[in-house]
Protein backbone atom coordinates (compact mmCIF):
# COMPACT_ATOMS: atom_id res chain seq x y z
CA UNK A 1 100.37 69.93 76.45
CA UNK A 2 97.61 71.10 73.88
CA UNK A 3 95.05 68.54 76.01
CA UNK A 4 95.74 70.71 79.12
CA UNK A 5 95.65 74.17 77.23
CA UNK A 6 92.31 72.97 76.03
CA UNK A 7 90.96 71.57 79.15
CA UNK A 8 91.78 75.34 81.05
CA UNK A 9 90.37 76.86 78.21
CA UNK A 10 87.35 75.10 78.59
CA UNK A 11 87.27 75.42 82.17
CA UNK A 12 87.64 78.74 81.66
CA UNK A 13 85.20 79.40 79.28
CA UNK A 14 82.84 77.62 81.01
CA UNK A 15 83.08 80.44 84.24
CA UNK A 16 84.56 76.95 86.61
CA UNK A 17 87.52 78.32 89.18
CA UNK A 18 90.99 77.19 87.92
CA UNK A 19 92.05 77.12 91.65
CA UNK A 20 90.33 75.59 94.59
CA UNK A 21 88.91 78.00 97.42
CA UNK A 22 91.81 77.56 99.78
CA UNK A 23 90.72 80.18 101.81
CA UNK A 24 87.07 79.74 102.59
CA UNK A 25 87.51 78.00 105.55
CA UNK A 26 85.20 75.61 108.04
CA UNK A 27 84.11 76.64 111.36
CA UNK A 28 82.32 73.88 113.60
CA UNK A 29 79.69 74.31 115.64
CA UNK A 30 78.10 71.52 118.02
CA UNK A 31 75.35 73.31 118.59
CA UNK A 32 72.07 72.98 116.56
CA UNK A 33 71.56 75.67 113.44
CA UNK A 34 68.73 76.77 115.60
CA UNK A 35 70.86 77.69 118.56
CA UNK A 36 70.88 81.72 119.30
CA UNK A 37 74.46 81.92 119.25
CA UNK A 38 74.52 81.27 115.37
CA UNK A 39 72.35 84.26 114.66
CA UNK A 40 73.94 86.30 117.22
CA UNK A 41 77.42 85.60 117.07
CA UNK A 42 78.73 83.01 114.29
CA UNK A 43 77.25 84.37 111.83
CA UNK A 44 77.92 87.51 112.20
CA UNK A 45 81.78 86.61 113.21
CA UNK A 46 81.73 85.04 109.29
CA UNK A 47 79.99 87.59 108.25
CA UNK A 48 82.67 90.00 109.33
CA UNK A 49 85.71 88.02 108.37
CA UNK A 50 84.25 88.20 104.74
CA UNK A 51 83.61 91.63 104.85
CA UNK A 52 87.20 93.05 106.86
CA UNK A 53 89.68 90.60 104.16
CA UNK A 54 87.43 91.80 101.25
CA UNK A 55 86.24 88.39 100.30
CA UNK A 56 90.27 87.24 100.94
CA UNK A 57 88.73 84.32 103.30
CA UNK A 58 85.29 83.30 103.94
CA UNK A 59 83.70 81.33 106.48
CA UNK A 60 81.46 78.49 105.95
CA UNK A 61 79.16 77.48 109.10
CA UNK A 62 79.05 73.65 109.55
CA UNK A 63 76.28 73.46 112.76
CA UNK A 64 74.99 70.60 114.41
CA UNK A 65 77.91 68.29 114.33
CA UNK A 66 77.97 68.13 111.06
CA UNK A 67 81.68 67.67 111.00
CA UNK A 68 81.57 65.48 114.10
CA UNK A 69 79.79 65.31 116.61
CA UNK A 70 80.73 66.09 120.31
CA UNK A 71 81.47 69.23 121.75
CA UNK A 72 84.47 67.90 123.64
CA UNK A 73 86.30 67.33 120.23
CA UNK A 74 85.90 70.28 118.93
CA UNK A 75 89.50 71.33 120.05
CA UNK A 76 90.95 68.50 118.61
CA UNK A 77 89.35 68.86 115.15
CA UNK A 78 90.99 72.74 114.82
CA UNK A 79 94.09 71.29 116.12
CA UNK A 80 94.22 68.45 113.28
CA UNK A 81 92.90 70.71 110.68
CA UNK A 82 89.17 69.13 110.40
CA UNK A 83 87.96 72.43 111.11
CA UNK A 84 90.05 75.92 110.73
CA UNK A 85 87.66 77.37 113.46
CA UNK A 86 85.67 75.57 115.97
CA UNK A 87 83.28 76.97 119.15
CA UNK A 88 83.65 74.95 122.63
CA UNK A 89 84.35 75.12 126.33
CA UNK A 90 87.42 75.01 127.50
CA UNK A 91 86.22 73.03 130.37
CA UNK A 92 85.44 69.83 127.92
CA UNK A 93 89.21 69.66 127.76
CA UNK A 94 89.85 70.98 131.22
CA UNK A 95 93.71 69.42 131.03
CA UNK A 96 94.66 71.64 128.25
CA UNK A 97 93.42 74.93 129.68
CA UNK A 98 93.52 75.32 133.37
CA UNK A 99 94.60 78.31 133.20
CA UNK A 100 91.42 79.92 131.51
CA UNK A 101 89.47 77.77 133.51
CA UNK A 102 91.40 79.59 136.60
CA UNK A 103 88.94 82.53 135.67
CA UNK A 104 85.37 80.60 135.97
CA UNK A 105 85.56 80.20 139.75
CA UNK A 106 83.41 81.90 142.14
CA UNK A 107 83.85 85.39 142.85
CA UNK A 108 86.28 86.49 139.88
CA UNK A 109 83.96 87.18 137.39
CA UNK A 110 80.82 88.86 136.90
CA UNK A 111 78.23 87.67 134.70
CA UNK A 112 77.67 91.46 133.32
CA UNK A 113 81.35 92.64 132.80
CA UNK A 114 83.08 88.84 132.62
CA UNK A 115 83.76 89.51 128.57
CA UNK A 116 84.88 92.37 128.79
CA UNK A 117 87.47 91.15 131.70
CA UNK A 118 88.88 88.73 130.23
CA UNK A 119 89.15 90.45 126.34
CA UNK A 120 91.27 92.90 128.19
CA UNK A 121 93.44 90.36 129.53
CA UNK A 122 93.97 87.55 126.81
CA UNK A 123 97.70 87.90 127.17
CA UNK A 124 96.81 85.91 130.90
CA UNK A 125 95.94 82.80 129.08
CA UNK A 126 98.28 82.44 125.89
CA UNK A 127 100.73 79.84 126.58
CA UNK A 128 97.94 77.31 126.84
CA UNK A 129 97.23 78.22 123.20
CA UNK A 130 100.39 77.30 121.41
CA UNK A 131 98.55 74.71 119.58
CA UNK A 132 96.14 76.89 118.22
CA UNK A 133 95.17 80.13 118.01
CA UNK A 134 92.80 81.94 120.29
CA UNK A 135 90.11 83.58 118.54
CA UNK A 136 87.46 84.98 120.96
CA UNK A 137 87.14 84.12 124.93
CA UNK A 138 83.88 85.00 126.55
CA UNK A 139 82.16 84.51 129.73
CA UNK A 140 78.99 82.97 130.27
CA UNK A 141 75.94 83.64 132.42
CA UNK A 142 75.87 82.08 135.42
CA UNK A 143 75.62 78.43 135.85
CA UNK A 144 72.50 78.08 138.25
CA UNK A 145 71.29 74.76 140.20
CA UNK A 146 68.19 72.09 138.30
CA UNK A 147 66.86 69.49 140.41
CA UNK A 148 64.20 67.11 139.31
CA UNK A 149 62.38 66.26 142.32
CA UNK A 150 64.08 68.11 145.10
CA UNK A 151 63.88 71.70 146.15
CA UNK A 152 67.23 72.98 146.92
CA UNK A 153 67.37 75.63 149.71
CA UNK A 154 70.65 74.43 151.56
CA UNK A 155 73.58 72.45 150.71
CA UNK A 156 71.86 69.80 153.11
CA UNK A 157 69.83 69.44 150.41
CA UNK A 158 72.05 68.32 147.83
CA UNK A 159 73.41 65.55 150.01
CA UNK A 160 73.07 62.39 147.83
CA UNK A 161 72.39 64.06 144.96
CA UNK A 162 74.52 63.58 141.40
CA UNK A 163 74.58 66.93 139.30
CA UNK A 164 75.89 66.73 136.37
CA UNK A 165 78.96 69.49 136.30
CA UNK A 166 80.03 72.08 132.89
CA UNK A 167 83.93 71.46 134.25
CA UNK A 168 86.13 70.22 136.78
CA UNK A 169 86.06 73.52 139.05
CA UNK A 170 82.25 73.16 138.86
CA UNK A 171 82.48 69.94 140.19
CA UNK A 172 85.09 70.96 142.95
CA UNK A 173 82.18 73.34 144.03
CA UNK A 174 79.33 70.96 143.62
CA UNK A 175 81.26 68.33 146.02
CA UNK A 176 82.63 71.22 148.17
CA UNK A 177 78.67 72.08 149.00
CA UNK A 178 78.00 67.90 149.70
CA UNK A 179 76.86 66.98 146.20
CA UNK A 180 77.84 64.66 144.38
CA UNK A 181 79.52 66.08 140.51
CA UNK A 182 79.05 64.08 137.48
CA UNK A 183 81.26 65.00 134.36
CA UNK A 184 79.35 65.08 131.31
CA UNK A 185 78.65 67.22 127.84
CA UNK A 186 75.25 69.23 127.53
CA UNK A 187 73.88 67.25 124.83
CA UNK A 188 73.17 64.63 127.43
CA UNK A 189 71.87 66.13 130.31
CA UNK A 190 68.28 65.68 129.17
CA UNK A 191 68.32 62.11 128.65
CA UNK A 192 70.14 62.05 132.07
CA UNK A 193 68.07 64.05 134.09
CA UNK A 194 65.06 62.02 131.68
CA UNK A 195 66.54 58.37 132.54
CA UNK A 196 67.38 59.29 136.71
CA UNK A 197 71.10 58.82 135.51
CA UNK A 198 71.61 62.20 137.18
CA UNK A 199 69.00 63.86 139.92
CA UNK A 200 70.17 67.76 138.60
CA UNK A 201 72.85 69.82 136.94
CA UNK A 202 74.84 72.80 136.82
CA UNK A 203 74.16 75.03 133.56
CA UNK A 204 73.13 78.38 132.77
CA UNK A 205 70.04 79.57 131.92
CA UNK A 206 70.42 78.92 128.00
CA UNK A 207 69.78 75.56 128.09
CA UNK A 208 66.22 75.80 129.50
CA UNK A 209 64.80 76.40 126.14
CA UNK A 210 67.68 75.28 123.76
CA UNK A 211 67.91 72.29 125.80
CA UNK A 212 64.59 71.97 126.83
CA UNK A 213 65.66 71.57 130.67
CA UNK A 214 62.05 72.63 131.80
CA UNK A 215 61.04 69.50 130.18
CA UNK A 216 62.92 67.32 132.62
CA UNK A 217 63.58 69.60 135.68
CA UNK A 218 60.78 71.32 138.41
CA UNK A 219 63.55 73.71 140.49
CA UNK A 220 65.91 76.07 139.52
CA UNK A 221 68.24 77.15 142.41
CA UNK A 222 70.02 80.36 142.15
CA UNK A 223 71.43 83.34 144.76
CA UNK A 224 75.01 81.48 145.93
CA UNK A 225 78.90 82.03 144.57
CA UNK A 226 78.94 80.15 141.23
CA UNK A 227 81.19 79.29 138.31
CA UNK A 228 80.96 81.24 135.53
CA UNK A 229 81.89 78.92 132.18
CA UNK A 230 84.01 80.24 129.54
CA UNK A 231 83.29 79.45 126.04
CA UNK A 232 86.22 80.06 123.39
CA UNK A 233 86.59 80.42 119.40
CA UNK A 234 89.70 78.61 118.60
CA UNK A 235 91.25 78.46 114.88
CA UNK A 236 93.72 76.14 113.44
CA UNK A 237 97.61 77.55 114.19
CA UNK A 238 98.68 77.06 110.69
CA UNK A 239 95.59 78.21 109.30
CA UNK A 240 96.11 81.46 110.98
CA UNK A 241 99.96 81.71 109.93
CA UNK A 242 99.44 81.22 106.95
CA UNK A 243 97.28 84.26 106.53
CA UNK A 244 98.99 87.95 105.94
CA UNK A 245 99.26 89.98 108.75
CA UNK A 246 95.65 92.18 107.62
CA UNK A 247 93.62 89.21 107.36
CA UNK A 248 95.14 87.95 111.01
CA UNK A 249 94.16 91.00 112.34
CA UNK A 250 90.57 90.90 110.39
CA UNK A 251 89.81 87.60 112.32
CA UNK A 252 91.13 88.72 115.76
CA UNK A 253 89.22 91.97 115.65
CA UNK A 254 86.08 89.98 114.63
CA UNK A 255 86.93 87.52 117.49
CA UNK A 256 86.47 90.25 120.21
CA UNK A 257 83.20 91.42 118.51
CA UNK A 258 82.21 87.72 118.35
CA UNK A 259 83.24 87.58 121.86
CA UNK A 260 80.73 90.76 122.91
CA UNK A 261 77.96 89.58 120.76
CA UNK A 262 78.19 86.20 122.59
CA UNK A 263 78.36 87.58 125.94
CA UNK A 264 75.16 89.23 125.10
CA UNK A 265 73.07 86.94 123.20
CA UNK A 266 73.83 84.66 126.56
CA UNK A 267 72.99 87.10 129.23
CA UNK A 268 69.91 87.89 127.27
CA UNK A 269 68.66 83.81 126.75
CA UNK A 270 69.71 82.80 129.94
CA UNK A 271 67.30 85.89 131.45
CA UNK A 272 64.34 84.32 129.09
CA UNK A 273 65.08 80.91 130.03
CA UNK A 274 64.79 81.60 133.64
CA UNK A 275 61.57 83.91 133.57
CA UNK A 276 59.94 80.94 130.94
CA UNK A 277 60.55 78.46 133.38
CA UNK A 278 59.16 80.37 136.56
CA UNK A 279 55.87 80.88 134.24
CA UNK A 280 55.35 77.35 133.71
CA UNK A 281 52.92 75.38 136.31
CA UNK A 282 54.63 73.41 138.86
CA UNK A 283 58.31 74.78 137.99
CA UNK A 284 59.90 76.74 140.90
CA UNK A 285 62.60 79.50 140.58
CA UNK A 286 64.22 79.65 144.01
CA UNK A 287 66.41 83.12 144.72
CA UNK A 288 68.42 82.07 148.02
CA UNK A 289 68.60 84.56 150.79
CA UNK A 290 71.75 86.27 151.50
CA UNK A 291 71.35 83.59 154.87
CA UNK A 292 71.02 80.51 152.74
CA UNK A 293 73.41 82.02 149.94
CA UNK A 294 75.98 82.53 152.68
CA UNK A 295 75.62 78.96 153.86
CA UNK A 296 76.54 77.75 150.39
CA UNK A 297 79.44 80.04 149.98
CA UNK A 298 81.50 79.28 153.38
CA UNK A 299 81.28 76.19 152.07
CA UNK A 300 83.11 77.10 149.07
CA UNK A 301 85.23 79.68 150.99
CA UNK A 302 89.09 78.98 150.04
CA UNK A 303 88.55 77.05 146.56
CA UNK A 304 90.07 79.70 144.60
CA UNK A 305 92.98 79.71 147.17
CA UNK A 306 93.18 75.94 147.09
CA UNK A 307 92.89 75.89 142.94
CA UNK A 308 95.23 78.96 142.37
CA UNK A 309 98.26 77.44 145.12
CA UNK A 310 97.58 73.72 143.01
CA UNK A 311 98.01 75.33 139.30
CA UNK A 312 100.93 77.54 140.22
CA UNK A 313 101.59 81.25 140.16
CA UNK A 314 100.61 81.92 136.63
CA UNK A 315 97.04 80.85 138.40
CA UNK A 316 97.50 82.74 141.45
CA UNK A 317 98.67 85.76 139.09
CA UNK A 318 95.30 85.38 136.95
CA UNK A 319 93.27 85.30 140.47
CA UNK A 320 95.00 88.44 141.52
CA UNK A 321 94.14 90.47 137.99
CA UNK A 322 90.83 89.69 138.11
CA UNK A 323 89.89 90.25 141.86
CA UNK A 324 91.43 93.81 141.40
CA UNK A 325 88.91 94.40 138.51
């Protein structure tokens, strides 16, 4: 007993924590430190969890896979408590969620006002969160059509073609316009598209410069019906009950914020990306006309019908909200 009175004294003494920091908590991010959504949005989302619980939890950044890599495991690391936060697209782990992926298909969202759709109407998605808690939801910018060697100006075009797809809706689109979808995370599209694995893909405009797409791709094709990809901030369900009812509201409050500052940071990267590659010699930036758009989207015509009748009416319900918007 006096060994242990001494050793917290000294402990003590010595300005060392008697208790370990149970509440700063990790947040991983598959994305490089570098990436524009850490500035923009993670940070800041940590920086505002500190601030609201008055230092009651922190958040510590863990970027570039440093807790493991793969962005399609990032669910299952906040689920098993590798990570009490983690940043991802629900179309990695399209089985879990097709309900919120329900919301990326053509015509329900627009790029501009997508976040602020779906923020309003979180209560549309919840019972696919029951195994952990839904921080922030947010819509991305467009996804938009690379090719390597091929000009795209019809769906003719695409014939033969694998593109690699962000989710299985996109890839219900890609095949519905005669193309051939190909399943795959973004950290490999560049090798891909590099190697001839895959001829083009379906991404937004972010990932010209953080993925360096404009290395590996000559044509952008943009101007038809597209899927808009959701990206989510999930935290570990017991890490978030065990919290008192302030701090729970602390992190959902800075969830929406994170939710607007992501929305933004994309819309304004993607915009970049675009206008960067279109400056570049040889690169081509191809805006459909509302013929050749049209051709594209009667091909598509009926998907979110088809989709919405095969997922149920919690689906069709979702459709209905957000085509009245």
């Amino acid at each position: 007993m006096k060994a242990a009175n001494l050793l917290l004294g000294l402990m003590m003494g010595s300005g060392l924590a008697v208790t370990a920091q149970a509440d700063e908590m990790k947040f991983a991010n598959f994305m490089p430190a570098g990436h524009p959504y850490v500035a923009s949005t993670f940070q800041p989302f940590a920086d505002q969890v500190a601030q609201a619980t008055k230092g009651d939890v922190t958040v510590k950044l863990y970027s570039g896979g440093e807790l493991g890599a793969g962005p399609a495991e990032q669910y299952g690391r906040v689920v098993d408590g590798v990570a009490e936060f983690a940043v991802s697209l629900p179309g990695y782990t399209a089985s879990q969620f097709p309900l919120t992926l329900t919301a990326e298909l053509p015509g329900l969202l627009d790029e501009k006002t997508g976040t602020q759709e779906l923020s309003a109407h979180l209560d549309l998605f919840a019972k696919e969160y029951r195994r952990a808690h839904l921080v922030a939801l947010w819509s991305n910018a467009e996804n938009i059509l690379f090719t390597v060697k091929k000009p795209v100006h019809s769906p003719a075009d695409l014939k033969g073609l694998k593109i690699r797809v962000p989710s299985r809706n996109t890839g219900r689109l890609v095949e519905a316009w005669g193309g051939t979808p190909v399943s795959m995370p973004v950290s490999e599209i560049y090798n891909s598209l590099q190697t001839g694995v895959i001829d083009g893909a379906m991404i937004d405009g972010t990932g010209i410069n953080a993925f360096k797409l404009s290395e590996v791709t000559n044509y952008i094709t943009m101007g038809m019906e597209t899927t808009i990809s959701p990206f989510f901030i999930l935290m570990n369900r017991d890490a978030y009950a065990d919290l008192s009812e302030a701090d729970q509201k602390a992190i959902d409050a800075a969830g929406l914020e994170a939710a607007k500052n992501g929305h933004d940071s994309q819309l304004a990267v993607a915009s970049k990306g675009i206008a960067d590659f279109a400056a570049l010699p040889g690169k081509q930036v191809i805006h459909l006309t509302p013929e050749e758009a049209s051709a594209f989207d009667r091909l598509s015509d009926g998907l979110v019908k088809t989709i919405a009748k095969e997922e149920g009416k919690d689906a069709q319900h979702i459709v209905d909200v957000l085509s009245a918007q």
